[in-house]
Structure formats: structure tokens, C-alpha cells
N, C-alpha and C. Protein backbone atom coordinates (compact mmCIF):
# COMPACT_ATOMS: atom_id res chain seq x y z
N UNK A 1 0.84 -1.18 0.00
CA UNK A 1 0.00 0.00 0.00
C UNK A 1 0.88 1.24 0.00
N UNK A 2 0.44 2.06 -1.03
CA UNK A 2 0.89 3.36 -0.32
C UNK A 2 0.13 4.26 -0.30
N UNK A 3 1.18 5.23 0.44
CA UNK A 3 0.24 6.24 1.50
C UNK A 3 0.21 7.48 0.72
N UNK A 4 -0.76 8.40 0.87
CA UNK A 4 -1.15 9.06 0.64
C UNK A 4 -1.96 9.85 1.36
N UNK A 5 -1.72 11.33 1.76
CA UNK A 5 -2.80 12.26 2.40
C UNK A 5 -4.12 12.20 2.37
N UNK A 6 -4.57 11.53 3.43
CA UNK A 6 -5.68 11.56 3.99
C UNK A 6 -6.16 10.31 3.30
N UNK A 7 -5.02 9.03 3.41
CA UNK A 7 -5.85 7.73 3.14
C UNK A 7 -4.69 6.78 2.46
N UNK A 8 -5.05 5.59 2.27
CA UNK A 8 -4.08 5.15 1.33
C UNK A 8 -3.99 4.63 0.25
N UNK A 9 -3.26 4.35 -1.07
CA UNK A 9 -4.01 3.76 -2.47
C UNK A 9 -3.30 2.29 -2.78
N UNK A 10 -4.31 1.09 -3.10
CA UNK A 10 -3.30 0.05 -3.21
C UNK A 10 -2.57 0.45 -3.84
N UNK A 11 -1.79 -0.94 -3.99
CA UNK A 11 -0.44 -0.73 -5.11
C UNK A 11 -0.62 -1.51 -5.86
N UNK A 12 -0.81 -1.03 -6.88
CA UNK A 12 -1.32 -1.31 -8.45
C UNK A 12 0.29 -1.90 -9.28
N UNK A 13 1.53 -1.51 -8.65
CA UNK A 13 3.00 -1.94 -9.06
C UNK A 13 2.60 -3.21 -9.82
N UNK A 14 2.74 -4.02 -9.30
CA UNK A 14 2.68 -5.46 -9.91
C UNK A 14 1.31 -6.45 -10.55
N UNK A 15 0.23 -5.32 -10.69
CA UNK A 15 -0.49 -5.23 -11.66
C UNK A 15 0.11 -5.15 -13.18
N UNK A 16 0.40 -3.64 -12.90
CA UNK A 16 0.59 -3.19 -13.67
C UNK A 16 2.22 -3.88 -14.80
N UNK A 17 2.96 -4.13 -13.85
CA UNK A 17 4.17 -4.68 -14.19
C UNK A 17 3.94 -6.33 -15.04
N UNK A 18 2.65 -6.63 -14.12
CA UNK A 18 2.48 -8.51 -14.99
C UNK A 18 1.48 -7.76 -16.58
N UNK A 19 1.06 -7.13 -16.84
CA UNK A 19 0.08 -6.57 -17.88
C UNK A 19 1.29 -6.48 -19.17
N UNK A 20 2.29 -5.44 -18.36
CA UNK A 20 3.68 -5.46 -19.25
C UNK A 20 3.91 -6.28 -20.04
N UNK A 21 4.48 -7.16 -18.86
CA UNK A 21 4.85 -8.65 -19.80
C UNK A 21 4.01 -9.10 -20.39
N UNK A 22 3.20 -9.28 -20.32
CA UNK A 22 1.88 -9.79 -21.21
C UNK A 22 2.15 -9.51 -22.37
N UNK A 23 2.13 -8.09 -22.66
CA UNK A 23 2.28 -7.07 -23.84
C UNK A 23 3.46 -7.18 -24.50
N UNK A 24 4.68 -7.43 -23.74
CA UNK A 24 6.08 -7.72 -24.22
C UNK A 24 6.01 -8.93 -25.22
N UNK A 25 5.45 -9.88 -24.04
CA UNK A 25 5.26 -11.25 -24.83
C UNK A 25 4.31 -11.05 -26.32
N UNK A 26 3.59 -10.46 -26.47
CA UNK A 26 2.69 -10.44 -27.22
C UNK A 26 3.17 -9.75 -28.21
N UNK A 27 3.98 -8.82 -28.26
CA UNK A 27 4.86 -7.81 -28.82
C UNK A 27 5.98 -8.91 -29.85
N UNK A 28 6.66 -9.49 -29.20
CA UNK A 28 7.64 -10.33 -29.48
C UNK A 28 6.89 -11.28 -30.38
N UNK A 29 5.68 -11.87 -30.08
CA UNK A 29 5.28 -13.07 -31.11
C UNK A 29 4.62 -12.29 -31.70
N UNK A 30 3.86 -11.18 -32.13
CA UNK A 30 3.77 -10.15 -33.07
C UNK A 30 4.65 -10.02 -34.11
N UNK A 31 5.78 -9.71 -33.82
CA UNK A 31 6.87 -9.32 -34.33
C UNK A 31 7.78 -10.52 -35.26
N UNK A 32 7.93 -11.79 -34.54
CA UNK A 32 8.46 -13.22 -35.24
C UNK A 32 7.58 -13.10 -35.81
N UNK A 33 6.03 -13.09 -35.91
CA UNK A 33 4.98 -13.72 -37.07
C UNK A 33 5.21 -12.55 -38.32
N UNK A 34 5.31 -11.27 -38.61
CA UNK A 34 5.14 -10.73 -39.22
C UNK A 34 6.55 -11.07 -40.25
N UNK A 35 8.28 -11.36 -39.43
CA UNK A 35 9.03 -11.19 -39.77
C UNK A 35 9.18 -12.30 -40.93
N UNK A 36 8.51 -13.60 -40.01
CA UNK A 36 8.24 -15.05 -41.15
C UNK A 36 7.57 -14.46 -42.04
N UNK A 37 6.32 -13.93 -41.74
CA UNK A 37 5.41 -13.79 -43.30
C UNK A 37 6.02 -12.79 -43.73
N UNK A 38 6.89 -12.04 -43.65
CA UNK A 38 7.44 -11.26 -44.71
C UNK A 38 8.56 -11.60 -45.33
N UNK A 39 9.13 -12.87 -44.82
CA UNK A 39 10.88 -12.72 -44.94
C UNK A 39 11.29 -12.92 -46.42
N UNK A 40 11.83 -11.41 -46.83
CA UNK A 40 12.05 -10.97 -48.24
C UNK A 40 12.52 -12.51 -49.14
N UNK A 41 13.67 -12.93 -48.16
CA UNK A 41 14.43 -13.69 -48.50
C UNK A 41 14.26 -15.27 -49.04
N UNK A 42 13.15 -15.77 -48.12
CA UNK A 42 12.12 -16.84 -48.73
C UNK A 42 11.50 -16.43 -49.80
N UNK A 43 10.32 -15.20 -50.15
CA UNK A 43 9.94 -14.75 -51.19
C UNK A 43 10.62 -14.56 -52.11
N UNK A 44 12.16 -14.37 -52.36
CA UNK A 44 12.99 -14.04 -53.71
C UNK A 44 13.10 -15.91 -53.87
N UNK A 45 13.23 -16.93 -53.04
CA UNK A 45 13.63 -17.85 -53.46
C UNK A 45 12.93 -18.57 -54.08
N UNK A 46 11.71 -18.58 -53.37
CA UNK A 46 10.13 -19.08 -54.22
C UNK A 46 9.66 -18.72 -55.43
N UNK A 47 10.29 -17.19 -55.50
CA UNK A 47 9.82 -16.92 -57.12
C UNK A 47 10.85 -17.03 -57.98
N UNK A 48 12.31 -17.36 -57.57
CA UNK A 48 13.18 -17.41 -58.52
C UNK A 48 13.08 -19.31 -58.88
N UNK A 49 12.92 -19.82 -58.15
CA UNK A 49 12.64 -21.29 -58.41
C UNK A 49 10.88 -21.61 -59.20
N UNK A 50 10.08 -20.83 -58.89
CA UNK A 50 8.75 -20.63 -59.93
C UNK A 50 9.09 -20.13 -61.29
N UNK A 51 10.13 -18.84 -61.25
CA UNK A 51 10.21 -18.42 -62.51
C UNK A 51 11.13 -19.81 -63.29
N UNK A 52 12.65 -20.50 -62.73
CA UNK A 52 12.72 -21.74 -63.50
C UNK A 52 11.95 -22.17 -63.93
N UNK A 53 11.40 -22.94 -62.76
CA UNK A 53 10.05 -23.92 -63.60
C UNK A 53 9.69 -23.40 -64.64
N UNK A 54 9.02 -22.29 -64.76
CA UNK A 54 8.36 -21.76 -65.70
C UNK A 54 9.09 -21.83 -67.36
N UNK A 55 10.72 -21.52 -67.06
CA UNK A 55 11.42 -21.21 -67.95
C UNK A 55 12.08 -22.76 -68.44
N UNK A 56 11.99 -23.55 -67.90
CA UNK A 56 12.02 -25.11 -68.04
C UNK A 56 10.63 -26.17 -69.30
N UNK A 57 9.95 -25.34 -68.69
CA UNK A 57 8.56 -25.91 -69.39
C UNK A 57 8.35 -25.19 -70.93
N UNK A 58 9.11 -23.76 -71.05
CA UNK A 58 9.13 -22.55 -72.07
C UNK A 58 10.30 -23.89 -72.92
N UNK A 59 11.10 -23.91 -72.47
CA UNK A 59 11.87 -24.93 -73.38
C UNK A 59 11.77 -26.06 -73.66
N UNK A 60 11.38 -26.95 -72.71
CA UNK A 60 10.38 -28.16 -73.26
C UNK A 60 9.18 -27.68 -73.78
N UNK A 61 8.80 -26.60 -74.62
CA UNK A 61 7.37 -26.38 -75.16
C UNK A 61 6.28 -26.92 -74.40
N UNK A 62 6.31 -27.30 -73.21
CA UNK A 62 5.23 -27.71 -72.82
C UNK A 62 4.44 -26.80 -72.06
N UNK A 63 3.88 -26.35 -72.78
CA UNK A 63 2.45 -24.95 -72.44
C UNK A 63 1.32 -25.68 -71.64
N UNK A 64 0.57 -26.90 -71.52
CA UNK A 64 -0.28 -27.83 -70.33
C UNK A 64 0.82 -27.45 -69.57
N UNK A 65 1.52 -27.77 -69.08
CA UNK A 65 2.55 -27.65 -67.61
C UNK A 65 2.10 -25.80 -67.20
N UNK A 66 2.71 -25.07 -67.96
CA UNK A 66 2.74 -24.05 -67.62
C UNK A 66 1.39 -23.47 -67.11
N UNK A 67 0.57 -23.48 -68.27
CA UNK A 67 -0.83 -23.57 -67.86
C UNK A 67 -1.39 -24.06 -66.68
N UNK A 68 -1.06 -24.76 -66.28
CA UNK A 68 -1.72 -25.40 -64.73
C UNK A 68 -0.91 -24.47 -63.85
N UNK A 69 0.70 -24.21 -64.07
CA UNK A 69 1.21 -23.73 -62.79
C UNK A 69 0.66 -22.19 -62.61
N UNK A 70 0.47 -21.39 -63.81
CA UNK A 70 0.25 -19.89 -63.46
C UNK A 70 -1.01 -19.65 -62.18
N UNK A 71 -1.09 -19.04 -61.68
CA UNK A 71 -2.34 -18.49 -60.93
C UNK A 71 -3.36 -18.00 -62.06
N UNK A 72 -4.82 -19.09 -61.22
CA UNK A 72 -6.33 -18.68 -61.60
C UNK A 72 -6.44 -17.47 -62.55
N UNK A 73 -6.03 -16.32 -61.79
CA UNK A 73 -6.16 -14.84 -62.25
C UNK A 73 -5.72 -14.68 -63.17
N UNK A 74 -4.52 -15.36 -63.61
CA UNK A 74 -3.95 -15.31 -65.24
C UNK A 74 -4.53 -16.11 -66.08
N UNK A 75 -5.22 -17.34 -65.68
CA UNK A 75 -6.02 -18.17 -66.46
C UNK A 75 -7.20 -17.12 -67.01
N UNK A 76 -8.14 -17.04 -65.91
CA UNK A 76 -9.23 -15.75 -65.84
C UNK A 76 -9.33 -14.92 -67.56
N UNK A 77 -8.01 -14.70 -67.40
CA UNK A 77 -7.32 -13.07 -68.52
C UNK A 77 -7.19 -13.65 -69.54
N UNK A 78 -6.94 -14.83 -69.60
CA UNK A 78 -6.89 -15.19 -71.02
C UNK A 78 -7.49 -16.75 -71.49
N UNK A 79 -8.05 -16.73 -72.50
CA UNK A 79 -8.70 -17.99 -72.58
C UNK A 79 -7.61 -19.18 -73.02
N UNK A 80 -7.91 -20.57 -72.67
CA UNK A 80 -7.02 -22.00 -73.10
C UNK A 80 -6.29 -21.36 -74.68
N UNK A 81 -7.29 -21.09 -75.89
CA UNK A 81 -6.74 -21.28 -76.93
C UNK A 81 -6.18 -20.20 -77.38
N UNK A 82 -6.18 -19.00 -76.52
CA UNK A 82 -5.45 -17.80 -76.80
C UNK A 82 -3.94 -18.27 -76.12
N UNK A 83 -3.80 -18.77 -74.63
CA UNK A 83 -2.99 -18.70 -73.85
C UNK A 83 -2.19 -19.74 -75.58
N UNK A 84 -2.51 -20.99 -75.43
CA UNK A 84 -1.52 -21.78 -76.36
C UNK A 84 -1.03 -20.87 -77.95
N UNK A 85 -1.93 -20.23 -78.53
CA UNK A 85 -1.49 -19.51 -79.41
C UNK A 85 -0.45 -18.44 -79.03
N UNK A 86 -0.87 -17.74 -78.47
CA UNK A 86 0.55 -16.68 -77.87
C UNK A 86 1.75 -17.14 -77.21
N UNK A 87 1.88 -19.04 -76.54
CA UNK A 87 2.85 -19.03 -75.62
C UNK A 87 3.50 -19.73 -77.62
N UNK A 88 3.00 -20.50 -78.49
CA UNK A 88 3.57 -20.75 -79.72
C UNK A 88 3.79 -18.95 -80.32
N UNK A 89 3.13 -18.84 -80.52
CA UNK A 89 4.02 -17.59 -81.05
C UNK A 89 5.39 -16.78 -80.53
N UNK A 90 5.28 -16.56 -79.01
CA UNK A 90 6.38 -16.06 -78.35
C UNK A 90 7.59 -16.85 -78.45
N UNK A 91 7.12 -18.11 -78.52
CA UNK A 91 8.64 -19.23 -78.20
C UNK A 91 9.07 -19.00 -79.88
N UNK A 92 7.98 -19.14 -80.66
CA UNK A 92 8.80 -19.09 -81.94
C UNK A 92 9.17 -17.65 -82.41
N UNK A 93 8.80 -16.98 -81.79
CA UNK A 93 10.13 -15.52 -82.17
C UNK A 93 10.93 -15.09 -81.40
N UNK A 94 11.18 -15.97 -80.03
CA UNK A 94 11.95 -16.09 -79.31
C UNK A 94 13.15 -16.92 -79.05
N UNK A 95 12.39 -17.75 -79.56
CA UNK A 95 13.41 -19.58 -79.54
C UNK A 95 13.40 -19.60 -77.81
N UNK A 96 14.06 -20.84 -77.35
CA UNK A 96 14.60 -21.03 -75.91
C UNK A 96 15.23 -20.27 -75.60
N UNK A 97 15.13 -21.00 -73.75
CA UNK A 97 15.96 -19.74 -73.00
C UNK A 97 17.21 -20.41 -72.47
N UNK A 98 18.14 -19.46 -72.83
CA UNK A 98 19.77 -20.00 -72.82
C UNK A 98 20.00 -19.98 -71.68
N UNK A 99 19.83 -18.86 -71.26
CA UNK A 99 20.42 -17.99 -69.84
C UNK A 99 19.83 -16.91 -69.10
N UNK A 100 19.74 -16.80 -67.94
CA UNK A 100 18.87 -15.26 -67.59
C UNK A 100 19.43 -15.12 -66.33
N UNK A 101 19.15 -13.74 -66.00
CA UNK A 101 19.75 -13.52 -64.97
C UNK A 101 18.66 -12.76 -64.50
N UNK A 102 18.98 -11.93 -63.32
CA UNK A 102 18.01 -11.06 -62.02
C UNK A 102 18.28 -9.90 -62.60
N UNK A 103 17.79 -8.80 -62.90
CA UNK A 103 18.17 -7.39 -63.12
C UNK A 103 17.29 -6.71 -61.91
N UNK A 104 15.99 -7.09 -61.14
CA UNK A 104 15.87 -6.35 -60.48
C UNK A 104 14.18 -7.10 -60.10
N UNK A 105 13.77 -6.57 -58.72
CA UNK A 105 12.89 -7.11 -58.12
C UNK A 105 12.04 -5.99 -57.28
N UNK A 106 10.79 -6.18 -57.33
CA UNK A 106 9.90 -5.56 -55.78
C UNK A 106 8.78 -6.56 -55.35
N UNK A 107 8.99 -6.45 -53.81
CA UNK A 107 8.14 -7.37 -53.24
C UNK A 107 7.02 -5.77 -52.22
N UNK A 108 5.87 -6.10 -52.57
CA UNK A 108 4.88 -5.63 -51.71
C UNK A 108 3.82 -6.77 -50.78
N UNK A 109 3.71 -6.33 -49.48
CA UNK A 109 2.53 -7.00 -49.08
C UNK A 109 1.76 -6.31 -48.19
N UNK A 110 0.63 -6.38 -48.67
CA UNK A 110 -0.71 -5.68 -48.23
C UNK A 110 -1.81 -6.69 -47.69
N UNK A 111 -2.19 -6.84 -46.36
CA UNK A 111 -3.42 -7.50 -46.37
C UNK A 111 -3.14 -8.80 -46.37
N UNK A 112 -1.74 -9.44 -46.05
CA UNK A 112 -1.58 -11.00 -46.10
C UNK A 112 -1.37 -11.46 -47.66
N UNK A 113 -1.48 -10.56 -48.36
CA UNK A 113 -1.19 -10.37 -49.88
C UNK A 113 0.21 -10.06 -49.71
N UNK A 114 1.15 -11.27 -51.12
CA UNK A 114 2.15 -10.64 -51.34
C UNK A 114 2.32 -10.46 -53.05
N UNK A 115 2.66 -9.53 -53.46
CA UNK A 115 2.84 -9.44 -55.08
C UNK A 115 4.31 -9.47 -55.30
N UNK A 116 5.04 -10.14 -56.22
CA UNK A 116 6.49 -9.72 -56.66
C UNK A 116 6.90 -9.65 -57.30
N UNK A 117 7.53 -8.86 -57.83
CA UNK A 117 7.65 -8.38 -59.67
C UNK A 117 9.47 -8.56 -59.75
N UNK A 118 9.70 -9.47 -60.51
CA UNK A 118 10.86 -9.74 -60.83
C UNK A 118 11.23 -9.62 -62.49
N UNK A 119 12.36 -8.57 -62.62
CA UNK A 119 12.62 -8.43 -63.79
C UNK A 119 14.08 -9.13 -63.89
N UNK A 120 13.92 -9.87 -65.50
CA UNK A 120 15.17 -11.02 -65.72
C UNK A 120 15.54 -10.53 -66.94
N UNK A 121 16.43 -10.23 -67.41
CA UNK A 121 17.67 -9.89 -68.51
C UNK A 121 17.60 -11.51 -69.13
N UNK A 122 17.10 -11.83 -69.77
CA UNK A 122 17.49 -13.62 -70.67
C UNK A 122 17.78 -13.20 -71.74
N UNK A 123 18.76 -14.28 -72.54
CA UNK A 123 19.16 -14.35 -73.54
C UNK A 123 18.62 -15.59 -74.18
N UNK A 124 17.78 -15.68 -74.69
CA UNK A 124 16.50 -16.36 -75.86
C UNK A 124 18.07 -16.77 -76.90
N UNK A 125 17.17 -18.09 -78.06
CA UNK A 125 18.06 -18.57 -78.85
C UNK A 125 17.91 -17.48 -80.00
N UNK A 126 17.25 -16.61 -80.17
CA UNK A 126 16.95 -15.74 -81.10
C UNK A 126 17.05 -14.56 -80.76
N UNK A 127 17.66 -14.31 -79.50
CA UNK A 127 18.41 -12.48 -79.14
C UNK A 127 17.89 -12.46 -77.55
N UNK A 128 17.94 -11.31 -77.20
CA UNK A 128 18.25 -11.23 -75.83
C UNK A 128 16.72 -10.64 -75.43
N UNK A 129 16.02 -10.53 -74.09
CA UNK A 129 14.80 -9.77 -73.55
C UNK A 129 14.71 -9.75 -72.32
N UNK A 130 14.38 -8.79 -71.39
CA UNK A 130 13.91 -8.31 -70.54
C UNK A 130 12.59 -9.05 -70.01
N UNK A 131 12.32 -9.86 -69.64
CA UNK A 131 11.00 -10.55 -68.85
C UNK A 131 10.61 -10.04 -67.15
N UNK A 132 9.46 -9.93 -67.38
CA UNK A 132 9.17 -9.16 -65.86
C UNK A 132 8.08 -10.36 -65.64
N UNK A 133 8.59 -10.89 -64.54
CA UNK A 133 7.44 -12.04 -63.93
C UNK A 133 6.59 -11.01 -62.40
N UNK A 134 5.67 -11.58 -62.79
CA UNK A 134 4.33 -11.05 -61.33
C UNK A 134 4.21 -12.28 -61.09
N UNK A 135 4.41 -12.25 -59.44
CA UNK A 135 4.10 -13.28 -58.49
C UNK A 135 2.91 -12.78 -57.58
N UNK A 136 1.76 -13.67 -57.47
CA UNK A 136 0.95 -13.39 -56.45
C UNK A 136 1.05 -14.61 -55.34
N UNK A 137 1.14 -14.05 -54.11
CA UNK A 137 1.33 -14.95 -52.59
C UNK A 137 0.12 -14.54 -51.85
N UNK A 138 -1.02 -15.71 -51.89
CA UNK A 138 -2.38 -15.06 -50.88
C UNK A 138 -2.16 -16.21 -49.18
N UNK A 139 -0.60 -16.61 -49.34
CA UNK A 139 -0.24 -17.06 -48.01
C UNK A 139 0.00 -18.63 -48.05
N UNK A 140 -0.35 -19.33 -49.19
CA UNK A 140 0.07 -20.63 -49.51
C UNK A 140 0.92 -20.83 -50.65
N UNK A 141 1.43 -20.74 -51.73
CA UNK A 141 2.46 -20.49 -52.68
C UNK A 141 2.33 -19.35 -53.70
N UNK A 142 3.76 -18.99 -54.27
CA UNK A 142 3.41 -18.07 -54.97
C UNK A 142 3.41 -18.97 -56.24
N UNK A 143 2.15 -17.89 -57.36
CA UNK A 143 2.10 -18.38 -58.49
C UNK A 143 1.85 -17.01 -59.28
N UNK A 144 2.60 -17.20 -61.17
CA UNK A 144 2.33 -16.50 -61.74
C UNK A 144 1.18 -16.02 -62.26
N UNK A 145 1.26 -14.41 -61.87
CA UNK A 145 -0.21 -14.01 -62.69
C UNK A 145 -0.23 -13.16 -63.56
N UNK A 146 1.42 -12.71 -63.65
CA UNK A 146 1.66 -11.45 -65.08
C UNK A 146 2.95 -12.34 -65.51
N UNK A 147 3.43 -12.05 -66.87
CA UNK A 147 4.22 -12.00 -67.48
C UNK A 147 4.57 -11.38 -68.95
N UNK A 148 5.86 -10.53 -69.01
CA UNK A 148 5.48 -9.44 -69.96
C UNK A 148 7.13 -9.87 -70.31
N UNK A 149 6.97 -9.68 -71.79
CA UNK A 149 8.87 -9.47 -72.42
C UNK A 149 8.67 -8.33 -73.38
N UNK A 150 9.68 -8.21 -73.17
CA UNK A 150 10.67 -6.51 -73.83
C UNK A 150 11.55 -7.12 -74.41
N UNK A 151 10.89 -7.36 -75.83
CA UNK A 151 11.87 -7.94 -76.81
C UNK A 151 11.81 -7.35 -78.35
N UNK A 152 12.88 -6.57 -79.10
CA UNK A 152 12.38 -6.45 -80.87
C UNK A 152 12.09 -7.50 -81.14
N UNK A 153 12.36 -9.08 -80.64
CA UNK A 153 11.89 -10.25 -81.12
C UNK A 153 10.63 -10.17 -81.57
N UNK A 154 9.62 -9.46 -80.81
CA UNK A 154 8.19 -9.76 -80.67
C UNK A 154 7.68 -8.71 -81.45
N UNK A 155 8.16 -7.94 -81.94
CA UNK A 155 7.63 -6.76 -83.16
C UNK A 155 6.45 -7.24 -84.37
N UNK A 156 7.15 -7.93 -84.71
CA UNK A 156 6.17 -8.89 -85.99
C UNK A 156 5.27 -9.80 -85.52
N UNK A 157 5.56 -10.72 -83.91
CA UNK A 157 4.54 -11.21 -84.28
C UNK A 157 3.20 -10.63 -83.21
N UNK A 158 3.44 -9.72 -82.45
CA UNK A 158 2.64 -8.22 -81.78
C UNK A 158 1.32 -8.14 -83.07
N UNK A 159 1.91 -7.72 -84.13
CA UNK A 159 1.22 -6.90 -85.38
C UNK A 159 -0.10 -7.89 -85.48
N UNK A 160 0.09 -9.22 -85.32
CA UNK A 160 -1.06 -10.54 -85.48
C UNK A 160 -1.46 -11.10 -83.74
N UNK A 161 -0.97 -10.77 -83.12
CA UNK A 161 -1.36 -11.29 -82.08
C UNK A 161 -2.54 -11.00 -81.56
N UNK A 162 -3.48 -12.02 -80.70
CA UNK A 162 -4.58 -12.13 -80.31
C UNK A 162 -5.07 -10.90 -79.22
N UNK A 163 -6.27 -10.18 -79.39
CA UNK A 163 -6.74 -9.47 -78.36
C UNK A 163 -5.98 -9.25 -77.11
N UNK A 164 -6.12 -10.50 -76.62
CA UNK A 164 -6.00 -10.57 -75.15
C UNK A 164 -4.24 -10.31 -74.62
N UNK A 165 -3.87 -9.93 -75.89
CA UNK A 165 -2.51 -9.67 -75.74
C UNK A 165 -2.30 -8.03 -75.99
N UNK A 166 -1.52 -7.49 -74.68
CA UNK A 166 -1.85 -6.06 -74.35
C UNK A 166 -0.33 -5.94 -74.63
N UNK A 167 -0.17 -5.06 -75.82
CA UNK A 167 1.04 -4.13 -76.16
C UNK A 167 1.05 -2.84 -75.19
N UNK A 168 2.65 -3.05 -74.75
CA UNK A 168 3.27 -1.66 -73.46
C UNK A 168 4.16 -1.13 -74.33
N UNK A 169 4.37 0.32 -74.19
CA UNK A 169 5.26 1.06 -73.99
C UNK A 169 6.24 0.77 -72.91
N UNK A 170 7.15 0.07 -73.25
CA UNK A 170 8.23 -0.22 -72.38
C UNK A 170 8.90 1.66 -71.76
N UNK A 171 8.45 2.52 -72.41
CA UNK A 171 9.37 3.56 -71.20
C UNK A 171 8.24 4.14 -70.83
N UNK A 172 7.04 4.42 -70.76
CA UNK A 172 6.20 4.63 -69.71
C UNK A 172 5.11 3.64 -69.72
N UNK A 173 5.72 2.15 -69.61
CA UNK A 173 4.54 1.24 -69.19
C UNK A 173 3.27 1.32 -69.00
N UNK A 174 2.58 2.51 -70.09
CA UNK A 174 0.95 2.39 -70.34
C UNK A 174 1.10 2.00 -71.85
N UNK A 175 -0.53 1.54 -71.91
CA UNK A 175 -0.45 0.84 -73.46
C UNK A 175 -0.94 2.04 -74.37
N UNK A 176 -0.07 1.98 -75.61
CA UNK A 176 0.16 3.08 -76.65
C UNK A 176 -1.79 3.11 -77.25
């Protein structure tokens, strides 16, 4: 107890002190959970081993494989016989992929949502391109739901390509 003029007030000390810890504790597993679901470093590895795959199946021509792995939302955007016409057209003014590397990445997450946009420098059997993969993570794997190349490869066959295929302005990434 302490005292106080004209009476005395419990002591709330070790109330107040066990509430703390409570909060500490709670603070701390706050903090590990957010650090797992964010950890940049798992997310670059998941999508750099998705984008293989992806780039594995691009060279075995096998478009069913790919098709199943992208995310719903990219299915959604484009229909079965568009998706197979454009992934044959791209490979054939592209040829295979030799080599690629990382040029650059952003990971956002909003809402238990993670998006990640990885741009790859590859060198195709028919010249070199810029590929930007979109990863969507709604907390169980990431899967592709954009993919865009920055290639003169694709000039000619752009001019015939199907609707659902959206030509960018590669220097201000809106469509011309």
C-alpha cells in the first residue's frame, strides 16, 4: 500500500508490471509472425525457383505444364486457346531460354497479400529480352499471374497477335 494524504491507495506496481509482460510477450510473437510472413528472402527464393520452372517448361514447349502452374487470375485473362497460341508464337520468335539472370525485383505485401515483380535480362536462342514475372502470394504459394517481355523479337509477331494480348510502352509502361 501506499500512503497518501488523507488515506491510502493500493499498489497497483505489480499489476501493472504482470500486464507489461503480457504485452512484451505479445509484442515479441507479433513481431516473429510478421518477420516469417514477410521474410524478403524466402519470397525471392520461391519466385526465382517458380520463374525456372516456368522457364524449363518454355523450353520443353510444354504450355499444359505451364498452364496449370500460373495463378487462376492469369487463367481468368486469357482464354485455353489464346494462352496456347501466344505461348507458340512467343517461343517461336523467341526460340529457348539460354540464360537469364536477375536485373531487379519488388516485393509488396498488403493484407496478407504478397505481389512480386521480378525483372530477368534472358538471352533467348533468337536475341536477348527483358521478362518481368508477377508473383501473387495469398499465403500458400506463390504463383504466376503477369508476365510481360521486352523484346524487338516480338515486333512482328505483336502486329497478329490475339486481343487478349496487351502491347506496353516499355518507357512509360501504359499501353500506346
Amino acid at each position: 500500500m501506499i500512503r497518501q494524504r488523507g488515506g491510502t491507495l493500493p499498489n497497483k506496481f505489480p499489476e501493472i508490471f504482470e500486464r507489461g509482460q503480457e504485452l512484451r510477450k505479445f509484442l515479441v510473437v507479433l513481431v516473429s509472425f510478421v518477420l516469417v510472413a514477410c521474410n524478403p528472402m524466402q519470397v525471392m527464393e520461391q519466385a526465382d525457383s517458380e520463374i525456372a520452372v516456368f522457364q524449363d517448361r518454355w523450353n520443353d514447349g510444354d504450355v499444359d505444364a505451364i498452364w496449370k502452374m500460373v495463378h487462376p487470375d492469369f487463367r481468368k485473362d486469357m482464354p485455353r486457346d489464346e494462352f496456347n497460341e501466344v505461348f507458340e508464337g512467343f517461343k517461336g520468335a523467341l526460340g529457348a531460354v539460354e540464360s537469364s539472370k536477375r536485373e531487379g525485383f519488388n516485393i509488396n505485401t498488403n493484407n496478407g497479400v504478397t505481389t512480386t515483380v521480378i525483372t530477368m535480362r534472358t538471352q533467348f536462342a533468337n536475341g536477348e529480352g527483358m521478362e518481368r514475372f508477377t508473383l501473387l502470394d495469398r499465403g500458400d504459394t506463390q504463383k504466376i499471374v503477369g508476365y510481360f517481355v521486352d523484346s524487338y523479337l516480338l515486333d512482328e509477331y505483336l502486329k497478329t497477335a490475339p486481343d487478349s494480348v496487351t502491347v506496353v510502352d516499355p518507357e512509360t509502361e501504359t499501353v500506346p
